[in-house]
N, C-alpha and C. Protein backbone atom coordinates (compact mmCIF):
# COMPACT_ATOMS: atom_id res chain seq x y z
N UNK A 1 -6.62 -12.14 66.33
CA UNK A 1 -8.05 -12.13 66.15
C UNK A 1 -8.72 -12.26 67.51
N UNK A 2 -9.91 -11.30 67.74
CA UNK A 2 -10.12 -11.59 69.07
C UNK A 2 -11.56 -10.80 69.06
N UNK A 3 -12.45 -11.60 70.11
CA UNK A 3 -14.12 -10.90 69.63
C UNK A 3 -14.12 -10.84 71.63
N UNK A 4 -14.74 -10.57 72.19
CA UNK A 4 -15.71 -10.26 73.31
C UNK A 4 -14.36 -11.38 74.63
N UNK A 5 -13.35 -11.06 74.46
CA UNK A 5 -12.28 -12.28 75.19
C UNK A 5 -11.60 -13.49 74.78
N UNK A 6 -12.74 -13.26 73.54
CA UNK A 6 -12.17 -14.95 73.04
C UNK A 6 -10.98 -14.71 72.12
N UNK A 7 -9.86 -15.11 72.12
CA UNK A 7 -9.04 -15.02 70.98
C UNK A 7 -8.48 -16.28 69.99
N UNK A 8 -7.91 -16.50 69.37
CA UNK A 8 -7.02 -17.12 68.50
C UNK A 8 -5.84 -16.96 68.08
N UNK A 9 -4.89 -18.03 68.92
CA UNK A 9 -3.53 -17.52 68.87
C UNK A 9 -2.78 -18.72 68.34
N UNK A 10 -2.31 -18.41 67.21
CA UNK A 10 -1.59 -19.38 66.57
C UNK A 10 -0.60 -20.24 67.32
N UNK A 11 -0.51 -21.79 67.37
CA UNK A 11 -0.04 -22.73 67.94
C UNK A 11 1.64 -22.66 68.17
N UNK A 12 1.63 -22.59 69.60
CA UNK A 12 3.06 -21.89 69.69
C UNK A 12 4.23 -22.83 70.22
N UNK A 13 5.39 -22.73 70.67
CA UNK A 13 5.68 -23.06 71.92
C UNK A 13 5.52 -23.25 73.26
N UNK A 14 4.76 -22.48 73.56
CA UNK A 14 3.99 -21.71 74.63
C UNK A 14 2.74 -22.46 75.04
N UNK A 15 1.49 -22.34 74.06
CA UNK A 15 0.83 -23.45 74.26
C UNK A 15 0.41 -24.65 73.30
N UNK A 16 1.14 -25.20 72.86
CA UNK A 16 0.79 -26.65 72.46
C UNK A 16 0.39 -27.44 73.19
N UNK A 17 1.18 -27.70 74.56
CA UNK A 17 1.05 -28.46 75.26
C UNK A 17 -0.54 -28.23 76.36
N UNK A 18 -0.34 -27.27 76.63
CA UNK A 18 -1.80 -26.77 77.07
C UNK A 18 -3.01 -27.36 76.13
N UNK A 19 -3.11 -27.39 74.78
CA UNK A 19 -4.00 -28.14 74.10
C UNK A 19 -3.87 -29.13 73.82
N UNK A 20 -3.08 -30.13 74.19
CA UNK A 20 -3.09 -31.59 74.59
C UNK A 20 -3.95 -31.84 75.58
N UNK A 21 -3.90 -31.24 77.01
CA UNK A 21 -4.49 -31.35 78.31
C UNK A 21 -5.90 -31.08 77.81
N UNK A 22 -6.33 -30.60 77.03
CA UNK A 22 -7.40 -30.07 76.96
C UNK A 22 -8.53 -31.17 76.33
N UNK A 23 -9.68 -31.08 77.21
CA UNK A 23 -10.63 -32.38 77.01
C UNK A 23 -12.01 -32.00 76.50
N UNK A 24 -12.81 -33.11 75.49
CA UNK A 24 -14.27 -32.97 75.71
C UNK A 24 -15.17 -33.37 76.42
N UNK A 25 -15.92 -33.50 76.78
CA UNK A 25 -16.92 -33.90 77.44
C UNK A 25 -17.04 -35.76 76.98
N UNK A 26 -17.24 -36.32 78.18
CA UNK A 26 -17.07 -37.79 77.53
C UNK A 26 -18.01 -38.64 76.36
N UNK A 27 -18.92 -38.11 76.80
CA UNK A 27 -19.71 -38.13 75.02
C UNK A 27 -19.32 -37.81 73.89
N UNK A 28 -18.92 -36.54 73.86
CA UNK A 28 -17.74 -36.20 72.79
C UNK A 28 -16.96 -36.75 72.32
N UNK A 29 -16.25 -37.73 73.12
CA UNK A 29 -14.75 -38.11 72.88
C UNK A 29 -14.74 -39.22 71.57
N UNK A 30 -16.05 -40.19 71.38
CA UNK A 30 -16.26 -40.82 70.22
C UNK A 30 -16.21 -39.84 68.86
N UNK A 31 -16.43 -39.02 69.12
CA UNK A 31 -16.57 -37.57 67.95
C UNK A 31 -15.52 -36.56 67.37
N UNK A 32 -14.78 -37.12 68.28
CA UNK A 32 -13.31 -36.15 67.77
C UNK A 32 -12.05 -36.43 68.07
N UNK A 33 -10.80 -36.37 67.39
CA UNK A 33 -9.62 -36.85 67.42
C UNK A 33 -8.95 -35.72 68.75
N UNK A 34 -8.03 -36.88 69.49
CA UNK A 34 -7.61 -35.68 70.44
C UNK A 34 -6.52 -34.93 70.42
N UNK A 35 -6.63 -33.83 70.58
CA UNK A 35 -5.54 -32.72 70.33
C UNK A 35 -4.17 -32.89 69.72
N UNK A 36 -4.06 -33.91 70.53
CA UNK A 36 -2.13 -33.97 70.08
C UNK A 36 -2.16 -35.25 68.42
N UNK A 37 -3.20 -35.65 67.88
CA UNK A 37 -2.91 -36.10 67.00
C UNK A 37 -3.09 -35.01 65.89
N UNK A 38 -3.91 -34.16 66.19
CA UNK A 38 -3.91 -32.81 65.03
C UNK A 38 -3.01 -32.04 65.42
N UNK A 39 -2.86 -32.25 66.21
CA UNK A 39 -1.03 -31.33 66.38
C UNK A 39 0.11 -31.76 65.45
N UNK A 40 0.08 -33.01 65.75
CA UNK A 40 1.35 -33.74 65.23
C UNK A 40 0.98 -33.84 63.39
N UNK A 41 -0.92 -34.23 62.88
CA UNK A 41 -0.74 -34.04 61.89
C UNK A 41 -0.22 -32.98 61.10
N UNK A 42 -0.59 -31.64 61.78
CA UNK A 42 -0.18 -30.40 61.40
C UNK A 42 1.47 -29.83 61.29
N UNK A 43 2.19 -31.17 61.72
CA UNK A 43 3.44 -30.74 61.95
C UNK A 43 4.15 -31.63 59.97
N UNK A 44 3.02 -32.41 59.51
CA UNK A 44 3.48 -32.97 58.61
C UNK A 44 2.51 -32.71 57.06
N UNK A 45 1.28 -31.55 57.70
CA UNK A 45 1.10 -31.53 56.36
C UNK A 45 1.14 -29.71 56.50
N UNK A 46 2.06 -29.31 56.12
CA UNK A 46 2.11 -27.76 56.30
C UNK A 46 0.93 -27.02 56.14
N UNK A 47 0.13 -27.17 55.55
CA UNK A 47 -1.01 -26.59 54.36
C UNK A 47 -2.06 -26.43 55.80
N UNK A 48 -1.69 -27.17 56.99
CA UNK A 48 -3.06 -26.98 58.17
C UNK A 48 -2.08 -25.68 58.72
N UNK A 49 -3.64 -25.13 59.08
CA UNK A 49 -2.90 -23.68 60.47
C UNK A 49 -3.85 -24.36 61.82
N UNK A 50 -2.73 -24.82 62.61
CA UNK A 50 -3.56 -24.80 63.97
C UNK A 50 -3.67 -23.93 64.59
N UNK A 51 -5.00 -23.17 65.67
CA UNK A 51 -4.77 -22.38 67.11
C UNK A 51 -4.90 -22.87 68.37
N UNK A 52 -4.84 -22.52 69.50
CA UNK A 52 -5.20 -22.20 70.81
C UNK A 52 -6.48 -21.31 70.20
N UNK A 53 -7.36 -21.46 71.55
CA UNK A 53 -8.82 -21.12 71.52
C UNK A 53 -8.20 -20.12 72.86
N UNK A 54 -8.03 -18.51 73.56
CA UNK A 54 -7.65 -18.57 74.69
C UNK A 54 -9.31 -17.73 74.64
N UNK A 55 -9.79 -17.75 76.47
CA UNK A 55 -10.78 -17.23 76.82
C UNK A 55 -9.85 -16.32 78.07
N UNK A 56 -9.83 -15.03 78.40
CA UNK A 56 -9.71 -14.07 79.32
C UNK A 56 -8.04 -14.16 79.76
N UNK A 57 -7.34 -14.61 78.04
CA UNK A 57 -5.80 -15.33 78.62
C UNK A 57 -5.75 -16.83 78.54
N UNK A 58 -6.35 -17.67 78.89
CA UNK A 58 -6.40 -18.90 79.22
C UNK A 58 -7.00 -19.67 78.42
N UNK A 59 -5.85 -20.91 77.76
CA UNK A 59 -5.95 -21.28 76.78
C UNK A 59 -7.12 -22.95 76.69
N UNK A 60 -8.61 -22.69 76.12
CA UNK A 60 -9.33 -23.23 76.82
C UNK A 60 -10.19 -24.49 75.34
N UNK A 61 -9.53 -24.47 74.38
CA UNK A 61 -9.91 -24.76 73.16
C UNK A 61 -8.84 -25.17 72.06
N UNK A 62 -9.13 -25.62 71.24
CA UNK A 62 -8.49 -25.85 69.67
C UNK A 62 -9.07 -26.05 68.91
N UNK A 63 -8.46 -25.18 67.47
CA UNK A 63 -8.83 -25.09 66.36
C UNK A 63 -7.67 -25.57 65.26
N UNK A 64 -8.70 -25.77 64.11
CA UNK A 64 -7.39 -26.38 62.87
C UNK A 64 -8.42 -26.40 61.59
N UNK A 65 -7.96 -25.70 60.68
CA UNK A 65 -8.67 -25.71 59.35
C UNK A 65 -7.06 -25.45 58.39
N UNK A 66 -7.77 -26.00 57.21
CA UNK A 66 -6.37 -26.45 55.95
C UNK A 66 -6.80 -24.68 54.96
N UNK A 67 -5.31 -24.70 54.03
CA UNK A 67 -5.47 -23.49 54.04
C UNK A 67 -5.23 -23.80 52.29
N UNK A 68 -5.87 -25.25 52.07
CA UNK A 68 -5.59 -25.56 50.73
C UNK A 68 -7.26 -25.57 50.18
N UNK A 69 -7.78 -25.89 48.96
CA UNK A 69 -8.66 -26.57 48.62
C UNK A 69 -9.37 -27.40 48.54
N UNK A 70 -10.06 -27.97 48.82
CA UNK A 70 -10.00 -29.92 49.01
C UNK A 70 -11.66 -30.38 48.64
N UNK A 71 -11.99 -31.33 48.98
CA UNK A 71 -13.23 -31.80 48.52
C UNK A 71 -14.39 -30.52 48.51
N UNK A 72 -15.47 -30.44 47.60
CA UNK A 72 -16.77 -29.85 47.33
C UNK A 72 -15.89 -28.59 47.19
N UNK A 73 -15.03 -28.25 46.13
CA UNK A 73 -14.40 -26.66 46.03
C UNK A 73 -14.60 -26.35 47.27
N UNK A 74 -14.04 -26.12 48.19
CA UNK A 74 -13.88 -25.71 49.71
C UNK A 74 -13.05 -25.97 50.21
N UNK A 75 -12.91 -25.33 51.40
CA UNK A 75 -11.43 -25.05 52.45
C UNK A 75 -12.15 -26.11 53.51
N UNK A 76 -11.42 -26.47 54.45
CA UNK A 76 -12.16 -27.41 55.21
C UNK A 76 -11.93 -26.87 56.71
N UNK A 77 -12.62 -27.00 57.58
CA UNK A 77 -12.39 -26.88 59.04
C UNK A 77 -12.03 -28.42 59.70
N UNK A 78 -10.92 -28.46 59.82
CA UNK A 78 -10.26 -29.90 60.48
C UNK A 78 -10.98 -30.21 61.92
N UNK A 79 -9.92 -29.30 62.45
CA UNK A 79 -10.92 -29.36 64.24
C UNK A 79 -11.63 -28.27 64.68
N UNK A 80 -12.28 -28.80 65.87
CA UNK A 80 -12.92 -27.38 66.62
C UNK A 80 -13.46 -28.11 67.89
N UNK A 81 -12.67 -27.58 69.10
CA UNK A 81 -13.39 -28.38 70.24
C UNK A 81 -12.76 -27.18 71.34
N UNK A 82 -13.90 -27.11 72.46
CA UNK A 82 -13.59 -26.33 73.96
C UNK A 82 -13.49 -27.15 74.55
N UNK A 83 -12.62 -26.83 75.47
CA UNK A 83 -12.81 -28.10 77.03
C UNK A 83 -13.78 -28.27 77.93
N UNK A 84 -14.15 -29.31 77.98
CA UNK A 84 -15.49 -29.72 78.93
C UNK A 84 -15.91 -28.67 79.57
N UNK A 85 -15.09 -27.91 80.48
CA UNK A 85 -15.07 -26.81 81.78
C UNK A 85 -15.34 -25.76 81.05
N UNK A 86 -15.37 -25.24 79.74
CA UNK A 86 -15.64 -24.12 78.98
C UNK A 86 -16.72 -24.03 78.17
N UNK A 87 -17.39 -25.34 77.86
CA UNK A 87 -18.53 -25.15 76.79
C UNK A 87 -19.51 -24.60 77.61
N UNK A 88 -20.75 -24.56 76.70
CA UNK A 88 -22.03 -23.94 76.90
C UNK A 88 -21.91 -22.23 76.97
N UNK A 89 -20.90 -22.18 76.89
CA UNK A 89 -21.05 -20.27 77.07
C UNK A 89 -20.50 -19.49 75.91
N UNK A 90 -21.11 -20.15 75.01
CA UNK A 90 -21.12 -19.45 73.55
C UNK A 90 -19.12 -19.15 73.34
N UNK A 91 -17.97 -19.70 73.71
CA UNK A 91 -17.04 -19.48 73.39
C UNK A 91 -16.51 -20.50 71.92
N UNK A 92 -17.36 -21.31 71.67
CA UNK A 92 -17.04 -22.06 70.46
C UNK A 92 -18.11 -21.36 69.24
N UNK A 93 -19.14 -20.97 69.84
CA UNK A 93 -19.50 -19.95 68.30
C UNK A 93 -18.77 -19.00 68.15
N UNK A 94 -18.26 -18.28 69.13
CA UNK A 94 -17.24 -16.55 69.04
C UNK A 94 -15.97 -17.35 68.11
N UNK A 95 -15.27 -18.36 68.49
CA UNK A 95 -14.17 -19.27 67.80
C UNK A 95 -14.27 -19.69 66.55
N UNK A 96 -15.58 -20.27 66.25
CA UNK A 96 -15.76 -20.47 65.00
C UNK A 96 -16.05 -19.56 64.34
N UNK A 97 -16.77 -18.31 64.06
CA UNK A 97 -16.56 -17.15 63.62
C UNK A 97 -14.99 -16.52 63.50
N UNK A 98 -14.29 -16.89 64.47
CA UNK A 98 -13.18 -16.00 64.07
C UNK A 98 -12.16 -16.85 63.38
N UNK A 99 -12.85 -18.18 63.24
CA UNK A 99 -12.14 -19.20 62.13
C UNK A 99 -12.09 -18.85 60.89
N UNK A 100 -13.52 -18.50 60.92
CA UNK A 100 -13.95 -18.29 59.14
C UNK A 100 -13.33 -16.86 58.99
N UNK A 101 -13.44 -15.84 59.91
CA UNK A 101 -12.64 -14.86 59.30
C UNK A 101 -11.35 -15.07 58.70
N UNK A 102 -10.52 -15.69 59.60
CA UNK A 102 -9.11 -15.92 59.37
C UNK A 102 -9.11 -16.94 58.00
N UNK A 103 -10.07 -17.79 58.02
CA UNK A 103 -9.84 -18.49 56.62
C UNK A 103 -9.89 -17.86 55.34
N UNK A 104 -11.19 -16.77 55.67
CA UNK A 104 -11.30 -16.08 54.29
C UNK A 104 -10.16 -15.32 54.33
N UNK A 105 -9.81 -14.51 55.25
CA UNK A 105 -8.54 -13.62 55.37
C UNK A 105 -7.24 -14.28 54.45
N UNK A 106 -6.79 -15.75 54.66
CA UNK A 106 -5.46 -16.19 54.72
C UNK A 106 -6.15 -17.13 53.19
N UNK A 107 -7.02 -17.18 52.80
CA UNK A 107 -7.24 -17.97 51.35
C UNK A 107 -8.21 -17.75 50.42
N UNK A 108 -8.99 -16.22 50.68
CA UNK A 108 -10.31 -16.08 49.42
C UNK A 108 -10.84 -17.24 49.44
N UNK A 109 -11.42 -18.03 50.89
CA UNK A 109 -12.30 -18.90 50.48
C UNK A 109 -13.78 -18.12 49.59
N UNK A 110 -14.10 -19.13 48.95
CA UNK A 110 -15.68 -19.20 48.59
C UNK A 110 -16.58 -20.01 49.16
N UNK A 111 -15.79 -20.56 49.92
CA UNK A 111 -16.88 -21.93 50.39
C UNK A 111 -15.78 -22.62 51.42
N UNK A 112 -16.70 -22.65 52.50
CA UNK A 112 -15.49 -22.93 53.60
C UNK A 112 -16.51 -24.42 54.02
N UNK A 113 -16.35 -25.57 54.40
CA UNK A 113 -16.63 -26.80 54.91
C UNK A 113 -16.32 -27.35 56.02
N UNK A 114 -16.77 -28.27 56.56
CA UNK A 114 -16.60 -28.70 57.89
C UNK A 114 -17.43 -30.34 58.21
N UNK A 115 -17.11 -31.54 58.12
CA UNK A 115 -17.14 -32.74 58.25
C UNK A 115 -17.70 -32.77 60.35
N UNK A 116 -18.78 -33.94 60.38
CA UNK A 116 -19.34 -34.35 61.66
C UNK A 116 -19.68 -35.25 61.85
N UNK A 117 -19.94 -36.07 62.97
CA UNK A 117 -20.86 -37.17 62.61
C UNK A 117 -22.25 -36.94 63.07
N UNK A 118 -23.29 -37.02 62.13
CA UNK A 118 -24.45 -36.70 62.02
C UNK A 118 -25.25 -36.83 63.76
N UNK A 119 -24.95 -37.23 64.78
CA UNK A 119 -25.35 -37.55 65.64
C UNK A 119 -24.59 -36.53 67.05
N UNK A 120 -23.83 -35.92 66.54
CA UNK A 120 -23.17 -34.67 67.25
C UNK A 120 -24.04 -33.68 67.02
N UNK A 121 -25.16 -33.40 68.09
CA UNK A 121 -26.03 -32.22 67.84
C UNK A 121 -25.33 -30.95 68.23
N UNK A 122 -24.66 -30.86 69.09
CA UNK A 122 -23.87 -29.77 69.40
C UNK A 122 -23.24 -28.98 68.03
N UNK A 123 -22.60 -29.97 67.16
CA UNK A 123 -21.76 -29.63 65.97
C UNK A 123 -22.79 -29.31 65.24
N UNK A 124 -24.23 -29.54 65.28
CA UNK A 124 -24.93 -29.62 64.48
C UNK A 124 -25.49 -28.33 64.84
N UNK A 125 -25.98 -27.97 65.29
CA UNK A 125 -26.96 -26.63 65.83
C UNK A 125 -25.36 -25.65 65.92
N UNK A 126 -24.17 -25.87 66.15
CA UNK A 126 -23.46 -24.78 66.09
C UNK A 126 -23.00 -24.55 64.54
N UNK A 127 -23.00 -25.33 63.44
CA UNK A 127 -22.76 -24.81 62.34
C UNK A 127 -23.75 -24.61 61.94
N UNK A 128 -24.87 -24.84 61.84
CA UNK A 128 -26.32 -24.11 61.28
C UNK A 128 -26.96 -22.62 61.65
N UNK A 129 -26.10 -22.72 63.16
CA UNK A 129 -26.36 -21.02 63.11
C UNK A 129 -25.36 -20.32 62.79
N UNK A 130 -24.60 -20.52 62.29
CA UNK A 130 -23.42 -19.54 61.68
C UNK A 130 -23.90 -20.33 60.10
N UNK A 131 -24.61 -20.59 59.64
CA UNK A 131 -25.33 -20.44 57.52
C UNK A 131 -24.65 -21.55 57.19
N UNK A 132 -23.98 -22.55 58.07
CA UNK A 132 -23.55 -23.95 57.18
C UNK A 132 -24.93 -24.60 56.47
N UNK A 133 -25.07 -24.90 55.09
CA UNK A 133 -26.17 -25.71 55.33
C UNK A 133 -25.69 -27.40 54.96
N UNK A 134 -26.76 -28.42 55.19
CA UNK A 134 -25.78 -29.79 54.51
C UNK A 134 -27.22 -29.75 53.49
N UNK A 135 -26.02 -30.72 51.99
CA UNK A 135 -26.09 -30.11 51.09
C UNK A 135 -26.58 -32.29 50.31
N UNK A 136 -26.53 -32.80 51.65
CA UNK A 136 -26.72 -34.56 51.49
C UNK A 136 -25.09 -34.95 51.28
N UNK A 137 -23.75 -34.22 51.57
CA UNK A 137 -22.85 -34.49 51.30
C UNK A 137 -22.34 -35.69 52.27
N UNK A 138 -21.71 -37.05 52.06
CA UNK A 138 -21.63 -37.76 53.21
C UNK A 138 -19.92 -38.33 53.09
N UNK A 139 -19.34 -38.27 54.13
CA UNK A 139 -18.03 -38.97 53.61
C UNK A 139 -17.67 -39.90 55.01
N UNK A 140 -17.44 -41.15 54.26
CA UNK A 140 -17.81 -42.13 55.59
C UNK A 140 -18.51 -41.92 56.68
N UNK A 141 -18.21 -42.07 57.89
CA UNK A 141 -19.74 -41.73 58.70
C UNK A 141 -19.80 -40.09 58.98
N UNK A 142 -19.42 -39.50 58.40
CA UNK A 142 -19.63 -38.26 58.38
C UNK A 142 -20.34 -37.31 57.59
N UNK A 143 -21.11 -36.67 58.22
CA UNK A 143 -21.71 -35.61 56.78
C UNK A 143 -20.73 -34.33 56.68
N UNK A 144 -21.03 -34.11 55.56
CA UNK A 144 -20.23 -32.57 55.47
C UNK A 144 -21.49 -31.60 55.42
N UNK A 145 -21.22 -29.61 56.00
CA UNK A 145 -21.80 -28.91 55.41
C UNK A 145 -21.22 -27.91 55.26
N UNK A 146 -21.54 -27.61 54.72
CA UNK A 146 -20.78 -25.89 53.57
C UNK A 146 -21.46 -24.22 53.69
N UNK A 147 -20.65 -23.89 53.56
CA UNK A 147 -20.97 -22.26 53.90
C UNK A 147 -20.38 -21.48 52.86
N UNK A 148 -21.84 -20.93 51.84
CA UNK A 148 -21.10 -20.13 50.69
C UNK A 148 -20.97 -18.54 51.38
N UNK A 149 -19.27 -18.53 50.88
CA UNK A 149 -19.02 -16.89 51.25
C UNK A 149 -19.31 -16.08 49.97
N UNK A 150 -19.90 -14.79 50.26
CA UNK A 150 -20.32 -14.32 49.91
C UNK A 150 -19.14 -12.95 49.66
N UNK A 151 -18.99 -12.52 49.16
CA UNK A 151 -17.64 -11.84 48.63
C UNK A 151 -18.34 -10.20 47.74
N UNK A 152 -18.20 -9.09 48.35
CA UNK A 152 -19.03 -7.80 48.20
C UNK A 152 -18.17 -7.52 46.57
């Protein structure tokens, strides 16, 4: 999967370890689990697909959404983070778009979801412009919002 450089390359040998190294911005870091624990969860609940985020080759991001069902009839988006040195240049909206493709691709979602904590504006203004809306859904300090797919 791959839009304007950005690709998504399923979690390899190759680079796992590269998305360990990989950091947020220190504000961030209250906001999201770091890499190698969604690695390792993914190694024990099969049902997650992790990626590498690469930008021009270079592996600069991670992604992880479950490829099961789970709360509010929906698929869920686990992680989604660029490295400090990569944000602001629209490579985590091109990523998250090519999330949801691959989700609907790999599970007929109808409704794909994604958990934040309400105070992450970044997470917030980037799922609202790709049609997440929140729906008052809250699960511990997190809100959820949802994106109905629309299916021709």
């Amino acid at each position: 999967m791959q839009n304007r450089n950005v690709e998504l390359v399923e979690l390899n040998a190759e680079n796992w370890y590269e998305c360990c190294l990989l950091e947020v911005s220190e504000e961030q870091k209250s906001h999201i689990e770091p890499n190698a624990i969604s690695i390792a969860q993914s190694k024990f609940e099969p049902s997650l697909k992790p990626f590498a985020i690469d930008f021009e080759g270079k592996t600069v991001g991670f992604l992880m959404f479950n490829t099961i069902e789970e709360e509010l009839d929906g698929y869920w988006i686990y992680r989604i983070m660029v490295d400090k040195n990569f944000q602001q240049k629209g490579l985590g909206k091109i990523a998250t778009q090519l999330m949801i493709d691959e989700m609907i691709k790999q599970t007929s979602a109808k409704r794909i979801v994604v958990g934040y904590h309400p105070e992450n504006l970044g997470a917030h203004n980037l799922y609202s412009s790709l049609g997440f809306i929140d729906q008052g859904d809250r699960f511990g300090k997190e809100m959820a919002v949802v994106l109905d797919i629309k299916h021709p």
